[in-house]
Protein backbone atom coordinates (compact mmCIF):
# COMPACT_ATOMS: atom_id res chain seq x y z
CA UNK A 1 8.26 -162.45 -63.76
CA UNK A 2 11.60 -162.46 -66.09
CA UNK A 3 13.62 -164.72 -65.55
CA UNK A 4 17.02 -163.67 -65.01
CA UNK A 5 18.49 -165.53 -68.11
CA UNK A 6 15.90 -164.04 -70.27
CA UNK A 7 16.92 -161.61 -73.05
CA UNK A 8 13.74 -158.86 -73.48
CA UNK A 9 15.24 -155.89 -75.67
CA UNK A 10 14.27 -152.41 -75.05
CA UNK A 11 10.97 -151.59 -77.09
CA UNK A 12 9.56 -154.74 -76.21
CA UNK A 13 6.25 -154.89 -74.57
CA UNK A 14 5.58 -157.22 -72.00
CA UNK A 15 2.14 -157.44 -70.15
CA UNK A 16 1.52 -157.60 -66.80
CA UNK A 17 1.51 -161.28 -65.08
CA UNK A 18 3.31 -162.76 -67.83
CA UNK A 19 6.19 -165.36 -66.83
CA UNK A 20 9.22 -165.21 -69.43
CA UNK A 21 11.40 -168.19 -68.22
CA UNK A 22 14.99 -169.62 -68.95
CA UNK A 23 17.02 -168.16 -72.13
CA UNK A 24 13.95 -166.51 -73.78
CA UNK A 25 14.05 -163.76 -75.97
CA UNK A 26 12.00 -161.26 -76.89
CA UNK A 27 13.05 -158.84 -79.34
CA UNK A 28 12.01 -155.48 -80.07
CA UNK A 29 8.97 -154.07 -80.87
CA UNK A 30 7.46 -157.22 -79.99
CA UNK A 31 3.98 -157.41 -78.04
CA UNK A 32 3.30 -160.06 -75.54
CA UNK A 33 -0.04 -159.74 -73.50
CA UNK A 34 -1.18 -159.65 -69.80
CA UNK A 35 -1.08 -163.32 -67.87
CA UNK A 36 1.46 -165.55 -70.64
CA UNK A 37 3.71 -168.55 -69.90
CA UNK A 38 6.48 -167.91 -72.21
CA UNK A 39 8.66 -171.24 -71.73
CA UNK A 40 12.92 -171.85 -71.51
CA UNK A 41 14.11 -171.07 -75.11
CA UNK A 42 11.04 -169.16 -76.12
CA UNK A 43 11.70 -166.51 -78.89
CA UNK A 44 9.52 -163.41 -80.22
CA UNK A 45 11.01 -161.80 -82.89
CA UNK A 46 10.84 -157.88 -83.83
CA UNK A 47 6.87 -157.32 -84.53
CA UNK A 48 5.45 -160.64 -83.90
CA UNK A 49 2.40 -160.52 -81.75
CA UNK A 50 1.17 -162.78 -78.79
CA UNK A 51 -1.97 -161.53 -77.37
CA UNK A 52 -3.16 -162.34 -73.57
CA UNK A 53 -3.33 -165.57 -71.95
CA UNK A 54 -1.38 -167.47 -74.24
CA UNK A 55 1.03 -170.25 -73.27
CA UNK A 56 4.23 -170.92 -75.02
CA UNK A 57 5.96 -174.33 -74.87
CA UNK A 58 9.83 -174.62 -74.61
CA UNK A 59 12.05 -174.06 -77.54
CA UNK A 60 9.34 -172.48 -79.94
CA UNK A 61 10.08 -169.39 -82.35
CA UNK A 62 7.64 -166.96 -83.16
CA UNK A 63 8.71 -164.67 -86.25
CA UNK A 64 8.05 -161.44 -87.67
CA UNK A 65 4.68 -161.26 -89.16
CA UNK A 66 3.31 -163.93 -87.11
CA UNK A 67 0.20 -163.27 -84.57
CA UNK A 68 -1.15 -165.29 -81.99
CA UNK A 69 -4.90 -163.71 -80.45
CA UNK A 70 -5.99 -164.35 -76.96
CA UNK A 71 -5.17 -167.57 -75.69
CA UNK A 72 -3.56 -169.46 -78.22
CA UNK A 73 -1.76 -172.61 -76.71
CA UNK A 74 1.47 -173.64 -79.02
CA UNK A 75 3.48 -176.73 -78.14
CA UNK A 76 7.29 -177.79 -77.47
CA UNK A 77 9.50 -176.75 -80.66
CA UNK A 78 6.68 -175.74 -83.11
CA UNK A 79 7.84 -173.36 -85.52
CA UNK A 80 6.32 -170.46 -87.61
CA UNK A 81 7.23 -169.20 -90.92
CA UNK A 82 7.41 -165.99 -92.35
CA UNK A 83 9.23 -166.42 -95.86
CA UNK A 84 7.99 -168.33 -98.59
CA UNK A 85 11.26 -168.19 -100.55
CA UNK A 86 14.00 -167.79 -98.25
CA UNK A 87 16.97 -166.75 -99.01
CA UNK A 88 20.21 -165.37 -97.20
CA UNK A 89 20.52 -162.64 -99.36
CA UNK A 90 18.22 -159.52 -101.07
CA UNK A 91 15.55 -157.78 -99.42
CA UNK A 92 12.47 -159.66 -98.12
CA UNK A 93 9.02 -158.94 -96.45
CA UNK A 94 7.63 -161.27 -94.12
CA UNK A 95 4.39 -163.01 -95.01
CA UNK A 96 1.34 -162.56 -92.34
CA UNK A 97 -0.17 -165.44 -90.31
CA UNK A 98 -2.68 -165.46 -87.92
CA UNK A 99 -3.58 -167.95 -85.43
CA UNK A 100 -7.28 -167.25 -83.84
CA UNK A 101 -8.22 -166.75 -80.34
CA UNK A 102 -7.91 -170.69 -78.64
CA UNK A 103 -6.51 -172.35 -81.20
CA UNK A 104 -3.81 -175.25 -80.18
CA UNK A 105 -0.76 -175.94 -81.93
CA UNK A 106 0.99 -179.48 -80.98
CA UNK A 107 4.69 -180.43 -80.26
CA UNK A 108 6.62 -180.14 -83.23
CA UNK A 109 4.02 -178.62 -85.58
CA UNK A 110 5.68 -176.32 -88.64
CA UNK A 111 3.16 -173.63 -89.47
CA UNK A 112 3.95 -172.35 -92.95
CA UNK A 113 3.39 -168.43 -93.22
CA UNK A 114 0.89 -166.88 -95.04
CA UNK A 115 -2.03 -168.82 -93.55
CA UNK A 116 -4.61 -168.39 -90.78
CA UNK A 117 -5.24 -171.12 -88.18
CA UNK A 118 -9.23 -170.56 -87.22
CA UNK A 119 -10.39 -169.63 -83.58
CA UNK A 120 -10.34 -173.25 -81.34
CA UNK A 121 -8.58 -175.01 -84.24
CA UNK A 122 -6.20 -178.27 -83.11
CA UNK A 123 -3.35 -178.79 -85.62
CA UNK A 124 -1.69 -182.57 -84.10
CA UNK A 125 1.93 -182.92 -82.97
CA UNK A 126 3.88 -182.84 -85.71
CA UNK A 127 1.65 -181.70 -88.83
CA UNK A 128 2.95 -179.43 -91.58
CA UNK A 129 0.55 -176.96 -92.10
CA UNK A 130 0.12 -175.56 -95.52
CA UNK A 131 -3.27 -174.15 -95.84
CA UNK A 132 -5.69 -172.25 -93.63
CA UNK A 133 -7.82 -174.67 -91.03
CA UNK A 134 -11.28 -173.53 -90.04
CA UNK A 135 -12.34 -172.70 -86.85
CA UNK A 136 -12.94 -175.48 -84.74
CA UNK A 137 -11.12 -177.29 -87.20
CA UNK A 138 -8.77 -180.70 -86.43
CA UNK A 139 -5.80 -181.33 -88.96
CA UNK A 140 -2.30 -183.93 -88.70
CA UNK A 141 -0.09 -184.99 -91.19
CA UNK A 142 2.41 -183.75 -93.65
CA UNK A 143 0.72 -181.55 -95.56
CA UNK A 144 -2.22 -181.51 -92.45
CA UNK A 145 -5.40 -182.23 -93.93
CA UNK A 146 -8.80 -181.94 -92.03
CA UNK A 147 -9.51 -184.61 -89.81
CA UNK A 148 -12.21 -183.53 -87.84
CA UNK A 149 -13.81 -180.93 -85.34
CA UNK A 150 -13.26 -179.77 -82.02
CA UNK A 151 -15.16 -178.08 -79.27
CA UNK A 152 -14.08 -175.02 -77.47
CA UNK A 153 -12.72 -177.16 -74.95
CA UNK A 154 -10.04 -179.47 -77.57
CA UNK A 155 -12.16 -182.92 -77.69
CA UNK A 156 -13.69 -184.25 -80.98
CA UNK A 157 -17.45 -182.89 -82.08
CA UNK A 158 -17.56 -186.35 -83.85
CA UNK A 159 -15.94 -189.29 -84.94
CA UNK A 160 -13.61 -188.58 -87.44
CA UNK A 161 -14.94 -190.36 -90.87
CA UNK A 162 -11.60 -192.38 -91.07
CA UNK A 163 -10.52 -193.76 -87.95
């Protein structure tokens, strides 16, 4: 289902099942898998990746360079980088970063390129994430540090040594 508002260039791949809703756009040669919720506002830019199952709040950009495996879950207005030193002029190549199969990005999260987000990771609404977070990993704050672990299923393995 596209919805009619949506924007999905030619050369774009979209999977089967997936729901593209209000004023998305999805560029091309961008992937999006089978059975997605991409939500009003979404947009995949020219070779980013989003693999099956994933759900995609409202208002969130996904840039070039930037892949998301099976069922990633990424909340209202995050954002993803791909430049470490932008610029609006010279040539540039955008930096890789991976977020693993279940991981969980909150409302508002900035995700800065260049690192990897481990499967079942939880970064917290808001956090500014500057270095890679292991799997199963929890991290909040600006710069996120680790704050914990989570299970498969999001809650806490164990109290977190400073709450």
């Amino acid at each position: 289902m596209i919805h009619d508002s949506a924007i999905v260039e030619r050369g774009a791949h979209v999977g089967a099942n997936t729901h593209v809703w209000h004023f998305a756009h999805i560029r091309k040669l961008a992937f999006v898998g089978e059975d997605c919720v991409l939500g009003k506002g979404v947009y995949i830019d020219t070779g980013a990746h989003v693999g099956d199952r994933c759900k995609i709040q409202n208002g969130v950009s996904i840039y070039q360079g930037v892949t998301l495996e099976n069922d990633v879950f990424v909340g209202p207005h995050a954002v993803f980088t791909n430049d470490p030193y932008p610029r609006a002029f010279g040539p540039w190549e955008p930096v890789a970063t991976r977020i693993g199969y279940g991981a969980s990005i909150g409302a508002n999260a900035t995700i800065l390129c260049g690192v990897t987000i481990g499967h079942h990771a939880m970064v917290a609404a808001g956090a500014v994430v500057t270095h890679d977070v292991p799997p199963h990993g929890l991290v909040k704050g600006n710069p996120a540090v680790l704050y914990g672990y989570v299970g498969k299923d999001g809650r806490p393995l164990e109290k977190a040594a400073h709450a």
